[in-house]
Protein backbone atom coordinates (compact mmCIF):
# COMPACT_ATOMS: atom_id res chain seq x y z
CA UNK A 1 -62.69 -36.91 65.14
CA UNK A 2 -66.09 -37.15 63.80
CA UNK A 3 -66.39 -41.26 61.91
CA UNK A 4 -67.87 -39.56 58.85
CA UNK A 5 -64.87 -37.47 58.91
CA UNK A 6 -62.21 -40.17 59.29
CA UNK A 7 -64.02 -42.43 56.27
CA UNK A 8 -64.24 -39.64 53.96
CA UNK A 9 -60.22 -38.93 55.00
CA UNK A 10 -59.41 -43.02 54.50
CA UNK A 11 -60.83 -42.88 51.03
CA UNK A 12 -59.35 -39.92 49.91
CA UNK A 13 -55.68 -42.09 51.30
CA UNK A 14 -56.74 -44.75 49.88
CA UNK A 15 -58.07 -43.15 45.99
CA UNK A 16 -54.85 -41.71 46.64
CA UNK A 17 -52.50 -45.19 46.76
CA UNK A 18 -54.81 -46.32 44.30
CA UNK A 19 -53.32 -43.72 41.96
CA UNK A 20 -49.90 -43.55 42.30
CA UNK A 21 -48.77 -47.35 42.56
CA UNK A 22 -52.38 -49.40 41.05
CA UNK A 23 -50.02 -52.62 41.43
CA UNK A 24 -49.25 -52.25 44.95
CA UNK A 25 -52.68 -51.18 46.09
CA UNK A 26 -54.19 -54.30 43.42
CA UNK A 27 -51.83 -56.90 44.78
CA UNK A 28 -52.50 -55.56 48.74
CA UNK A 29 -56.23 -56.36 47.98
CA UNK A 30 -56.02 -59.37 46.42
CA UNK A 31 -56.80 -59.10 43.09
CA UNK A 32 -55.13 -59.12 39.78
CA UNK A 33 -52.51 -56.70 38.60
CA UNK A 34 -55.05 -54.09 36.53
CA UNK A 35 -53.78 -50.49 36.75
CA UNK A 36 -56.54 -49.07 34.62
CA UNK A 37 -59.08 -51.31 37.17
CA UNK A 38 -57.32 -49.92 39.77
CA UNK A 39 -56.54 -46.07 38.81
CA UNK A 40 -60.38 -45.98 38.46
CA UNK A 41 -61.75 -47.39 41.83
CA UNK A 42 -58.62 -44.70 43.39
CA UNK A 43 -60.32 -41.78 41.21
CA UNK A 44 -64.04 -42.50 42.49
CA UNK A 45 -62.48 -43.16 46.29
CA UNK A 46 -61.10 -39.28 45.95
CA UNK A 47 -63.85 -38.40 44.49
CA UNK A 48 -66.42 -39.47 47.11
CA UNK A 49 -63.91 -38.31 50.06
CA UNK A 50 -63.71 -35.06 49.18
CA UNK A 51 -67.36 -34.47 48.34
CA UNK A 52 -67.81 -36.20 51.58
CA UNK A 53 -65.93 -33.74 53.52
CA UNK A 54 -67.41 -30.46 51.79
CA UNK A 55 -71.24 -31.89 51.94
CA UNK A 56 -73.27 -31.52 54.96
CA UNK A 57 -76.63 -33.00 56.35
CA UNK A 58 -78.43 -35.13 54.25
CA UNK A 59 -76.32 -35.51 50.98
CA UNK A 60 -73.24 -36.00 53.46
CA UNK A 61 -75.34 -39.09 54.43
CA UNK A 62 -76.35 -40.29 51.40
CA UNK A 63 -72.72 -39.51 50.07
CA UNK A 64 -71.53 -42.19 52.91
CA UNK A 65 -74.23 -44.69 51.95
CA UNK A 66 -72.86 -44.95 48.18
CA UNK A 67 -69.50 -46.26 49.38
């Protein structure tokens, strides 16, 4: 599987977690319990995974080099 590929996928897992338990996925990283905090960072992972995985050439690039 192309590395692009699999980061854009982990993201999208990840926005995903992020999501549907914020205190699980806050207290795995390390930082305080903020679901708001949390719900946010999961909605821009998802957000930048999937545009990830339908962009190509150079914005698919540049969409990896904003994470």
């Amino acid at each position: 599987m192309n590395p692009v590929t699999s980061l854009a996928l982990g993201r999208i897992a990840v926005g995903v977690a992020s999501l549907a338990k914020p205190e699980l996925v806050a207290s795995t990283m390390g930082q305080a319990p903020s679901p708001l905090l949390t719900q946010w960072f999961g909605s821009r992972e998802v957000a930048l995974g999937t545009l990830t995985l339908l962009a190509s050439g150079s914005a698919r690039r540049n969409l990896v080099l904003v994470g």
